[in-house]
N, C-alpha and C. Protein backbone atom coordinates (compact mmCIF):
# COMPACT_ATOMS: atom_id res chain seq x y z
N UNK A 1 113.45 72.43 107.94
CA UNK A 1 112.77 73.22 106.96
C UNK A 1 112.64 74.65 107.47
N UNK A 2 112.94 75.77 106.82
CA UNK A 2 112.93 76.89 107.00
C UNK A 2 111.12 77.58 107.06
N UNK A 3 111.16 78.19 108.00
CA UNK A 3 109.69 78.86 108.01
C UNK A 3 109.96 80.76 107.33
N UNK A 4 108.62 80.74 106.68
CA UNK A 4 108.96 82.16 106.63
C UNK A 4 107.76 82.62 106.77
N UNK A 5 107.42 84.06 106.70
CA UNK A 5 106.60 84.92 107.56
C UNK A 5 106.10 85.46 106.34
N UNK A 6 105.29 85.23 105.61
CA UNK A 6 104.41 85.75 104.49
C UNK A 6 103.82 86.95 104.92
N UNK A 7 103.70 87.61 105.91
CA UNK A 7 103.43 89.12 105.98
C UNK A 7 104.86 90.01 105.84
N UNK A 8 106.14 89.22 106.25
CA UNK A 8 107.75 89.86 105.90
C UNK A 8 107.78 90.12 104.59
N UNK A 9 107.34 88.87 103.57
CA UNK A 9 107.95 89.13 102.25
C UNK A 9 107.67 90.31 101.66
N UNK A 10 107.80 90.37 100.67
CA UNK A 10 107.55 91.42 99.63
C UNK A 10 107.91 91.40 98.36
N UNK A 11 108.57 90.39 98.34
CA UNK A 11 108.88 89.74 96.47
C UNK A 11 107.48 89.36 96.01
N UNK A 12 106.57 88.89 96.72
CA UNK A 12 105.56 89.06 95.88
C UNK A 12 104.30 89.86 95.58
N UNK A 13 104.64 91.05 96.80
CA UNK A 13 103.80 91.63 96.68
C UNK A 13 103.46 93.04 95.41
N UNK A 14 102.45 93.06 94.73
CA UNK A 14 102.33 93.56 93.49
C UNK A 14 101.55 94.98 94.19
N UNK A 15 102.08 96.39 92.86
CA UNK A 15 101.12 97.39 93.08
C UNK A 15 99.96 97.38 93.26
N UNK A 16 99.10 96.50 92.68
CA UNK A 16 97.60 96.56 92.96
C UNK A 16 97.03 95.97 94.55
N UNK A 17 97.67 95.24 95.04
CA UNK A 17 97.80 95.02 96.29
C UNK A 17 97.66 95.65 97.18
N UNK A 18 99.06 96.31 96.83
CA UNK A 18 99.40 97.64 97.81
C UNK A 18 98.88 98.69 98.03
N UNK A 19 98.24 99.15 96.84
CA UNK A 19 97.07 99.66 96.65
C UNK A 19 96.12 99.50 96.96
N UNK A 20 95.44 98.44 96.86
CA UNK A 20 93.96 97.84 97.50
C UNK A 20 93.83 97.84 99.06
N UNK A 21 95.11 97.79 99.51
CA UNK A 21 95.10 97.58 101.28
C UNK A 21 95.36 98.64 101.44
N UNK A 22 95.94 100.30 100.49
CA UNK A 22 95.54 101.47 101.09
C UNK A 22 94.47 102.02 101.38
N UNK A 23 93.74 101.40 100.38
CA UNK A 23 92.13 101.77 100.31
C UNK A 23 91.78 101.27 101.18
N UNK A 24 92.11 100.15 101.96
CA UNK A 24 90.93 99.65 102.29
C UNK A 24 90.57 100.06 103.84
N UNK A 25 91.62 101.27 104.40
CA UNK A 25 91.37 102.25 105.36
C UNK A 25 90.41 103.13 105.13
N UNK A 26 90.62 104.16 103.93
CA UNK A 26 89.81 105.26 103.56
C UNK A 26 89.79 105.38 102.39
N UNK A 27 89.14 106.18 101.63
CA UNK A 27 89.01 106.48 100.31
C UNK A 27 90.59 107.42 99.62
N UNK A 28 91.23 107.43 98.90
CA UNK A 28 92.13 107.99 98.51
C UNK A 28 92.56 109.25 97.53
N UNK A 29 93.13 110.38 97.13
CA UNK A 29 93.17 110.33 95.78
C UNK A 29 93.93 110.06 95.20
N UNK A 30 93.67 109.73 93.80
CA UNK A 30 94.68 109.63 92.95
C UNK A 30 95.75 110.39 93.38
N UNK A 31 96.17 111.42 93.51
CA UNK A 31 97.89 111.99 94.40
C UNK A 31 98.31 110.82 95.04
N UNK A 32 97.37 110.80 96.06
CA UNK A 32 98.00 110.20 97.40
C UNK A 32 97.98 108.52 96.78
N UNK A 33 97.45 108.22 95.91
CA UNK A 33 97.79 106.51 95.72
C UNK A 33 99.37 106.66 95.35
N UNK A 34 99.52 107.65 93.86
CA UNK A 34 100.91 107.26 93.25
C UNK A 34 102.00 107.70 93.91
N UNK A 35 101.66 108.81 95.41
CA UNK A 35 102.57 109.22 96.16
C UNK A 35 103.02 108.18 97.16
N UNK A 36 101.95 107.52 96.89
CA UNK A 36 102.16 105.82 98.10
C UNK A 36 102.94 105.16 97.55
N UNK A 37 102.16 104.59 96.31
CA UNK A 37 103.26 103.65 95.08
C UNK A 37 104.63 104.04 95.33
N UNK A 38 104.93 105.22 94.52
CA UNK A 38 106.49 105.63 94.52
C UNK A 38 107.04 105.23 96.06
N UNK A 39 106.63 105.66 97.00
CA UNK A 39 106.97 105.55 98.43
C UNK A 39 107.21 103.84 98.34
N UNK A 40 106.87 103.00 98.18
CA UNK A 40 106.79 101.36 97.97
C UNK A 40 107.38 100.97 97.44
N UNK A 41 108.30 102.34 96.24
CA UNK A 41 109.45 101.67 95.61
C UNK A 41 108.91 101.02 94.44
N UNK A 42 107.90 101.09 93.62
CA UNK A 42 107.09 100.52 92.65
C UNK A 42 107.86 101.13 91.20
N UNK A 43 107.66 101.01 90.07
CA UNK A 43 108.15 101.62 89.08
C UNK A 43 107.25 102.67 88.73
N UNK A 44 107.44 103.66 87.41
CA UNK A 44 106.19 104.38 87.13
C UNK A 44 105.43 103.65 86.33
N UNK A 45 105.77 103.10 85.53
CA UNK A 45 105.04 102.13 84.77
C UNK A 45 103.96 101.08 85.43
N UNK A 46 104.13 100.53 86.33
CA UNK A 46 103.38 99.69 87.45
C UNK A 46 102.07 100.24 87.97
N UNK A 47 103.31 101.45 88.39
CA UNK A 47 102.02 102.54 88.63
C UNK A 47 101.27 103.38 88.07
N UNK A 48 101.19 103.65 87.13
CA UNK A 48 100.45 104.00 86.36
C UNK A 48 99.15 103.12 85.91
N UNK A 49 99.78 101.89 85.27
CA UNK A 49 99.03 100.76 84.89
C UNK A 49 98.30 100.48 86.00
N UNK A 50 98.64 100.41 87.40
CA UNK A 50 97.76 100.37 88.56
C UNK A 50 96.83 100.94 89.01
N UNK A 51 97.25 102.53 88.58
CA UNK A 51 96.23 103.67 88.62
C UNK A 51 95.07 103.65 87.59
N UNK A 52 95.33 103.21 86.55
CA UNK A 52 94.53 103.24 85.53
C UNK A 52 93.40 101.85 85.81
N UNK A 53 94.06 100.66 86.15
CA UNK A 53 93.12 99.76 86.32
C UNK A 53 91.72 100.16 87.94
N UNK A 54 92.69 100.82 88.58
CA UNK A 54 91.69 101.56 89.83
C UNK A 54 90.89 102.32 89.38
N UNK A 55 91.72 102.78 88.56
CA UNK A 55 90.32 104.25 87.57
C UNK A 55 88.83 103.50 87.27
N UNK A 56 89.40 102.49 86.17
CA UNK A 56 88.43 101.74 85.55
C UNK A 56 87.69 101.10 86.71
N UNK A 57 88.02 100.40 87.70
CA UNK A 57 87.26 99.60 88.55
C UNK A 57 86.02 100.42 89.65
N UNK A 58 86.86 101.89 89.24
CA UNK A 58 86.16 103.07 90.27
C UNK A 58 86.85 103.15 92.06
N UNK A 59 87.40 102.05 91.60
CA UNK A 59 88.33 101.89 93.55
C UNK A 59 89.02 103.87 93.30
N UNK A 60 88.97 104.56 92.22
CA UNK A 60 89.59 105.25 92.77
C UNK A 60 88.75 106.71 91.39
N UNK A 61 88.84 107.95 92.30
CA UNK A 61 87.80 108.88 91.74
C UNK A 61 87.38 109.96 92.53
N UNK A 62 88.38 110.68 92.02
CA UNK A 62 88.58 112.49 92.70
C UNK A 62 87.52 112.81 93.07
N UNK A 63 86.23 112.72 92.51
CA UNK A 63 85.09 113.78 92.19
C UNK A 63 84.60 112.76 93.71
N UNK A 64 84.16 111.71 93.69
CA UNK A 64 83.57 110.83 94.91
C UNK A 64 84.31 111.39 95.98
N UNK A 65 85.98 110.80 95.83
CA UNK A 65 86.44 111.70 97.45
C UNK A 65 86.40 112.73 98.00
N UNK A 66 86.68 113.46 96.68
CA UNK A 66 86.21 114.70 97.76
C UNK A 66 85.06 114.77 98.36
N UNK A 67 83.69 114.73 97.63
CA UNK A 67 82.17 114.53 98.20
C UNK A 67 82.79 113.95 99.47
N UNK A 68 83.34 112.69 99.59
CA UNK A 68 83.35 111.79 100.97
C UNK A 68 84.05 112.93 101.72
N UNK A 69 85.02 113.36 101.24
CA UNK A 69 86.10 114.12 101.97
C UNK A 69 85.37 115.14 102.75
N UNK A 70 84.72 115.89 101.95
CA UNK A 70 83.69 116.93 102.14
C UNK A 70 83.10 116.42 103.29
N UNK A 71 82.12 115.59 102.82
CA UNK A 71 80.64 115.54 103.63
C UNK A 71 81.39 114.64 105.32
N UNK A 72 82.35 113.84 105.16
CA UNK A 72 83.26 113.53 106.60
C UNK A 72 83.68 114.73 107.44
N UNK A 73 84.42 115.63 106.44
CA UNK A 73 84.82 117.25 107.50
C UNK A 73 83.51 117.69 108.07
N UNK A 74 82.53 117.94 107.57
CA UNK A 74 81.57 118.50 107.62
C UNK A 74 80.69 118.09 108.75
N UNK A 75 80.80 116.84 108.66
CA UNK A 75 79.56 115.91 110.05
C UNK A 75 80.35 115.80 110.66
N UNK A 76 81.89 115.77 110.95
CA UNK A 76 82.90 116.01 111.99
C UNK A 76 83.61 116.85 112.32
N UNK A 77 84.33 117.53 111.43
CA UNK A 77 84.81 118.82 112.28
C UNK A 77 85.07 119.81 111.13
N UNK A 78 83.55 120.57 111.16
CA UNK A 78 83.42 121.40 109.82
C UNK A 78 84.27 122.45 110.31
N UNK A 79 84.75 123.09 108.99
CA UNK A 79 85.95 124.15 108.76
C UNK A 79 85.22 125.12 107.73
N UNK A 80 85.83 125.76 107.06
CA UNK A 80 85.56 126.97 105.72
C UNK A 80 85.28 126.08 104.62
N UNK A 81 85.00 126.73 103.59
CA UNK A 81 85.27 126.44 102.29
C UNK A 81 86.48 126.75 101.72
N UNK A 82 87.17 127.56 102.13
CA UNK A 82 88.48 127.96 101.79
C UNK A 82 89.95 127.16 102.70
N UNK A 83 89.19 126.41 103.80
CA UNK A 83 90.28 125.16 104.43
C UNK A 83 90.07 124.63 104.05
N UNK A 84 88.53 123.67 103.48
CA UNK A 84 88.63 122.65 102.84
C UNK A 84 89.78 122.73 101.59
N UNK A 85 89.57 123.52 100.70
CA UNK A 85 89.38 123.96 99.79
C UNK A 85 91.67 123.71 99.43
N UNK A 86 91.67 124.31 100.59
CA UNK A 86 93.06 123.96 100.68
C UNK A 86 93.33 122.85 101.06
N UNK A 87 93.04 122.16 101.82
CA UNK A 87 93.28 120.20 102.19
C UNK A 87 93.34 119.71 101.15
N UNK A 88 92.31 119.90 99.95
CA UNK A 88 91.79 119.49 99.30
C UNK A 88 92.96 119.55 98.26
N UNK A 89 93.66 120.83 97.86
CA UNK A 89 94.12 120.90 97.01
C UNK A 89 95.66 120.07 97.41
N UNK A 90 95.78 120.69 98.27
CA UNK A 90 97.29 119.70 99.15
C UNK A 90 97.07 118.27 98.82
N UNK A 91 95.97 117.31 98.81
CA UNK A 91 95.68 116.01 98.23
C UNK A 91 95.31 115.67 96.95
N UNK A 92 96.03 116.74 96.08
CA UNK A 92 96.24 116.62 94.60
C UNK A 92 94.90 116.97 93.88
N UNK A 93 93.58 117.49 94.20
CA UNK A 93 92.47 117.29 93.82
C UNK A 93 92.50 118.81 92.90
N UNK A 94 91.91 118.99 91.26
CA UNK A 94 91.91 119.36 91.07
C UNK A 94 90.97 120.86 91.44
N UNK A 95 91.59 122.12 91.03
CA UNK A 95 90.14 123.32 90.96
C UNK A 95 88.77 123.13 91.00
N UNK A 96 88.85 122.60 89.75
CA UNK A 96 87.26 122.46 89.25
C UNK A 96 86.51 121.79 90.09
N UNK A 97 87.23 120.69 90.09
CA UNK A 97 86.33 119.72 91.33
C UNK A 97 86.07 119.76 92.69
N UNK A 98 87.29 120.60 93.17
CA UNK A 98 87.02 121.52 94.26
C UNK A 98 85.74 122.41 94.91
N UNK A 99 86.12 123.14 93.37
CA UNK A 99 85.16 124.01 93.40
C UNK A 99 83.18 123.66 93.18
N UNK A 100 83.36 122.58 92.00
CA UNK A 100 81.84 121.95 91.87
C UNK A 100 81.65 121.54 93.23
N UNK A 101 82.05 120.77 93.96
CA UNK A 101 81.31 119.75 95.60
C UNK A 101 81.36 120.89 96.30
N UNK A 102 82.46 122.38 96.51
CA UNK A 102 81.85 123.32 97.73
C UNK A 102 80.55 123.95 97.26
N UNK A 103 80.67 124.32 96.43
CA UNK A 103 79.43 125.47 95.55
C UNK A 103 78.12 125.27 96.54
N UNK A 104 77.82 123.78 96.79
CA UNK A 104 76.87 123.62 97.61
C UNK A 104 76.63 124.03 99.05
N UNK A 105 77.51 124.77 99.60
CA UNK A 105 78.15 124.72 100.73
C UNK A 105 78.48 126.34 101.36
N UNK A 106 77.28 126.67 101.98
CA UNK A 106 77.59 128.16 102.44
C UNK A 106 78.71 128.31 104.16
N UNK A 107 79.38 129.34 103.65
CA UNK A 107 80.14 129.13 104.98
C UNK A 107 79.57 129.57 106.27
N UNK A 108 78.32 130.64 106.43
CA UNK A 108 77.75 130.63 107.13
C UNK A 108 77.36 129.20 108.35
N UNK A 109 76.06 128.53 107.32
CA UNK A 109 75.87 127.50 107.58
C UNK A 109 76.96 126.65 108.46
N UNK A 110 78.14 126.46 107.95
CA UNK A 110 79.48 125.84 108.05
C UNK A 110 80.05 126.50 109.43
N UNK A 111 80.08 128.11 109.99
CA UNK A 111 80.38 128.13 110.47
C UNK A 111 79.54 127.78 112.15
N UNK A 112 77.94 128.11 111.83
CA UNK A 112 77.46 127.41 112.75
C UNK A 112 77.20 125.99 113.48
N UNK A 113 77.57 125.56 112.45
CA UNK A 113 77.59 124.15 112.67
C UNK A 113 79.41 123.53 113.53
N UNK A 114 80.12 124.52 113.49
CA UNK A 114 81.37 124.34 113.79
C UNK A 114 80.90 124.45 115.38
N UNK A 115 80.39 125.57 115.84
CA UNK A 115 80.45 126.76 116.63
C UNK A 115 79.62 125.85 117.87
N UNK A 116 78.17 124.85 116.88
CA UNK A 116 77.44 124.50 118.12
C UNK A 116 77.97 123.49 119.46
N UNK A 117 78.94 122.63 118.92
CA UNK A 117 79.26 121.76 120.13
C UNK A 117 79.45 122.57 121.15
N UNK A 118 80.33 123.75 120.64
CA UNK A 118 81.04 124.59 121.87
C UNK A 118 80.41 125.69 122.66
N UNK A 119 79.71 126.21 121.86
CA UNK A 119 78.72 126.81 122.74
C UNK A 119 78.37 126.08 124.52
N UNK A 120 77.73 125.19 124.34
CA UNK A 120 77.51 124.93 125.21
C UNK A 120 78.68 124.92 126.33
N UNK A 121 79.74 124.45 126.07
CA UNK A 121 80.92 124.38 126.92
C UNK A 121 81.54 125.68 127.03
N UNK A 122 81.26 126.53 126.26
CA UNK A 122 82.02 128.04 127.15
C UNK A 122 80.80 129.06 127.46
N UNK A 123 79.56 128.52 127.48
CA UNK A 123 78.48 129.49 128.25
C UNK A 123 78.60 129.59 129.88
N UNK A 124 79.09 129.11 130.61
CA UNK A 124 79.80 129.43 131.73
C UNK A 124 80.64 130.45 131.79
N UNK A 125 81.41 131.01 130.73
CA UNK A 125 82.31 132.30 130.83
C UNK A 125 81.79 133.24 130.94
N UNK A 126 82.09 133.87 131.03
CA UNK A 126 81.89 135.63 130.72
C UNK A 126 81.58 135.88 129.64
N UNK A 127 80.77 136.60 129.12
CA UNK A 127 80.21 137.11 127.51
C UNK A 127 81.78 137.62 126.84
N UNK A 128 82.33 138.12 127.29
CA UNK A 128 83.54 138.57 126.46
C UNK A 128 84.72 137.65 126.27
N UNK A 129 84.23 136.43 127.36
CA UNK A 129 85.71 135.33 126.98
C UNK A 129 84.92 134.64 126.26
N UNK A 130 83.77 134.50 125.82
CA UNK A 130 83.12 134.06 125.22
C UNK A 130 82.98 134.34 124.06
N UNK A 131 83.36 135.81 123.84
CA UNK A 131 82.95 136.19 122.06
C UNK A 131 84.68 136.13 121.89
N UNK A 132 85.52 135.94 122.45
CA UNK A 132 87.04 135.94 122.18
C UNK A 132 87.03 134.29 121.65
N UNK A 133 86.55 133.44 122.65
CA UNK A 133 86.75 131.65 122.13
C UNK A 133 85.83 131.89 120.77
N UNK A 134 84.43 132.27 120.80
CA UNK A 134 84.25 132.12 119.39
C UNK A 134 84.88 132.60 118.31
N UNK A 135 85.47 133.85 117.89
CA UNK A 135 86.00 134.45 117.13
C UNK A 135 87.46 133.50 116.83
N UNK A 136 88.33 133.47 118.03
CA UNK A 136 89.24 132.56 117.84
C UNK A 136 89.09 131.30 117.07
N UNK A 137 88.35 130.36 117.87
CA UNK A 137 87.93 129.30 116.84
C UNK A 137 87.47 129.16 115.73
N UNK A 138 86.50 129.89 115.24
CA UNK A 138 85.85 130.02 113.81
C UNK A 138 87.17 130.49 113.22
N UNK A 139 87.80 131.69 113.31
CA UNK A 139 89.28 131.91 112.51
C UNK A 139 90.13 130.67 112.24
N UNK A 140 90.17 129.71 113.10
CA UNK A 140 91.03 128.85 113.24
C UNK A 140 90.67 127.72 112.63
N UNK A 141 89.25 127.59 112.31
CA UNK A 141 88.88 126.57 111.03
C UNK A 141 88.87 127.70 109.85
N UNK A 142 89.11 128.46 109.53
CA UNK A 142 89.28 128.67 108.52
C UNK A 142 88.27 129.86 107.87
N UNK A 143 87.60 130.64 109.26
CA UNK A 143 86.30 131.20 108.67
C UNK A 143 86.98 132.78 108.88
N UNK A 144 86.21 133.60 107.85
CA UNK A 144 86.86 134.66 107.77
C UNK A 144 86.52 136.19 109.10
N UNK A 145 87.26 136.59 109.25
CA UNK A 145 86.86 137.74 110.30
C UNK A 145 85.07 138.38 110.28
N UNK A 146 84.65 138.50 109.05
CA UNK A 146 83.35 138.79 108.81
C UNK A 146 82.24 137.79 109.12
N UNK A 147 82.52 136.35 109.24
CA UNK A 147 81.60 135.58 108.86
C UNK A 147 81.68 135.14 110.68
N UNK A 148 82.94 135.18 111.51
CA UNK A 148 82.83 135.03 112.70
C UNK A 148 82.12 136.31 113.46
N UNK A 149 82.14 137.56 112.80
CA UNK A 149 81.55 138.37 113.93
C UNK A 149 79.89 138.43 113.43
N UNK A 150 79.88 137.95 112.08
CA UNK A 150 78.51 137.37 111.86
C UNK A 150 77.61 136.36 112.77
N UNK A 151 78.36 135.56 113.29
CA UNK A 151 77.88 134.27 113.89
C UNK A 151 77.80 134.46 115.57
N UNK A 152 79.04 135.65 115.96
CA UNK A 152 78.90 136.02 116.98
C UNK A 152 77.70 137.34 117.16
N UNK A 153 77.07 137.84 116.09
CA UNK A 153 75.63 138.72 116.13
C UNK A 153 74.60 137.89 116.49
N UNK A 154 75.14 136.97 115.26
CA UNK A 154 73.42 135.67 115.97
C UNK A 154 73.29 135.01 117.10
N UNK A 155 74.62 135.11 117.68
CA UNK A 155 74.69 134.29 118.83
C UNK A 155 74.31 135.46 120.48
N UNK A 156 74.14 136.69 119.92
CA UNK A 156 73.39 137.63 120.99
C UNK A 156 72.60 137.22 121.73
N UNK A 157 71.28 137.47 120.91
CA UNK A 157 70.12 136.82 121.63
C UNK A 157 70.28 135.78 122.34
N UNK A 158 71.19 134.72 121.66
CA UNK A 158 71.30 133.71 123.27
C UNK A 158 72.22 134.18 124.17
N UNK A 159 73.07 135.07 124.63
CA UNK A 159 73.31 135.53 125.31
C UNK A 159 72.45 136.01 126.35
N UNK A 160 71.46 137.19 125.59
CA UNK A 160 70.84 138.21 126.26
C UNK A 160 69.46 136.91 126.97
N UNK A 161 69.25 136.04 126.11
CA UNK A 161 68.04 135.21 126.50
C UNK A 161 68.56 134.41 127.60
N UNK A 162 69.59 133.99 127.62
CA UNK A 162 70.22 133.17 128.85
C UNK A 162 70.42 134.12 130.06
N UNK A 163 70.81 135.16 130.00
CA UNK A 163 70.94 136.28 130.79
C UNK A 163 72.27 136.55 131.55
N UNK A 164 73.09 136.09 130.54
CA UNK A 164 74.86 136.30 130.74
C UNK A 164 75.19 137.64 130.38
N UNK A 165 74.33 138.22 129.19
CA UNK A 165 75.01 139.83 129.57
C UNK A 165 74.47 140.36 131.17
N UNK A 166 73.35 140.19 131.74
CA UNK A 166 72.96 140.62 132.93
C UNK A 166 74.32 140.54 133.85
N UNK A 167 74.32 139.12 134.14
CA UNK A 167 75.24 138.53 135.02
C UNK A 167 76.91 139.18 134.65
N UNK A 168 76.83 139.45 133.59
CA UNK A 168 78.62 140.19 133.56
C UNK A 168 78.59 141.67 133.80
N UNK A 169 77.61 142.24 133.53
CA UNK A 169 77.72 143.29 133.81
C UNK A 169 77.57 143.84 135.32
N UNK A 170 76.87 142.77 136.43
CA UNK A 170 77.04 143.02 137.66
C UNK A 170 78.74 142.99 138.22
């Protein structure tokens, strides 16, 4: 008797399936499901009808992921509103909805919150390799030249209070 390997097949495996076990890593969007589908070799018709039954069930819903999308960058490795903003759109998510979940969301805020892990790990430098790593990094999530030399003003006083401008200037 022949054995076979029911994780090999694939004659029976159906779009909604395939679908359901994408999800069931992370939240998705609609882009990225039917960009999966097609990738699986599915029809459009399948997929569509697949997409639509996810719609209805809520397994699937732009406006939620992004929030998730959002509020995950954010408690992990916050960026701009204008990187999100682009991820965001690169994963098929429309303007509007884009734009409603940042609105809440000052980049200020955003950029300090980027800024604090590291602080601590380059206060050993020199005040000036120090305002170079911050500036660098905040640019590099996505924050604009103004809003980094903003963050590097507030971040003076702990300089001057720690007493690293003292120490560099000897």
């Amino acid at each position: 008797m022949k054995k076979t390997n029911r994780f090999s097949e694939k004659n029976n495996q159906t779009p909604l399936n395939s679908a359901l076990r994408y999800l069931a890593h992370q939240p998705r969007s609609i882009r990225q499901m039917n960009e999966y589908l097609v990738k699986k070799g599915f029809d459009e018709d399948m997929i569509n009808k697949t997409i639509e039954k996810l719609l209805e069930q809520k397994y699937l819903d732009d406006e939620i992921f992004t929030r998730t999308f959002v509020d995950n960058r954010i408690n992990h490795k916050p960026k701009s509103k204008f990187a999100l903003a682009y991820e965001l759109n690169k994963k098929g998510i429309k303007s509007a909805v884009i734009e409603d979940v940042l609105k809440n969301y000052d980049d200020q805020a955003l950029a300090l919150k980027a800024i604090e892990p590291k602080i601590k790990l380059w206060l050993r430098l020199d005040f000036e390799k120090f305002k170079k790593k911050v500036l660098n990094f905040l640019q590099y999530r996505g924050f604009t030249y103004e809003i980094a030399i903003s963050i590097l003003n507030k971040l003076t006083p702990l300089e001057e209070h720690l007493g690293l401008k003292d120490k560099n200037e000897n």
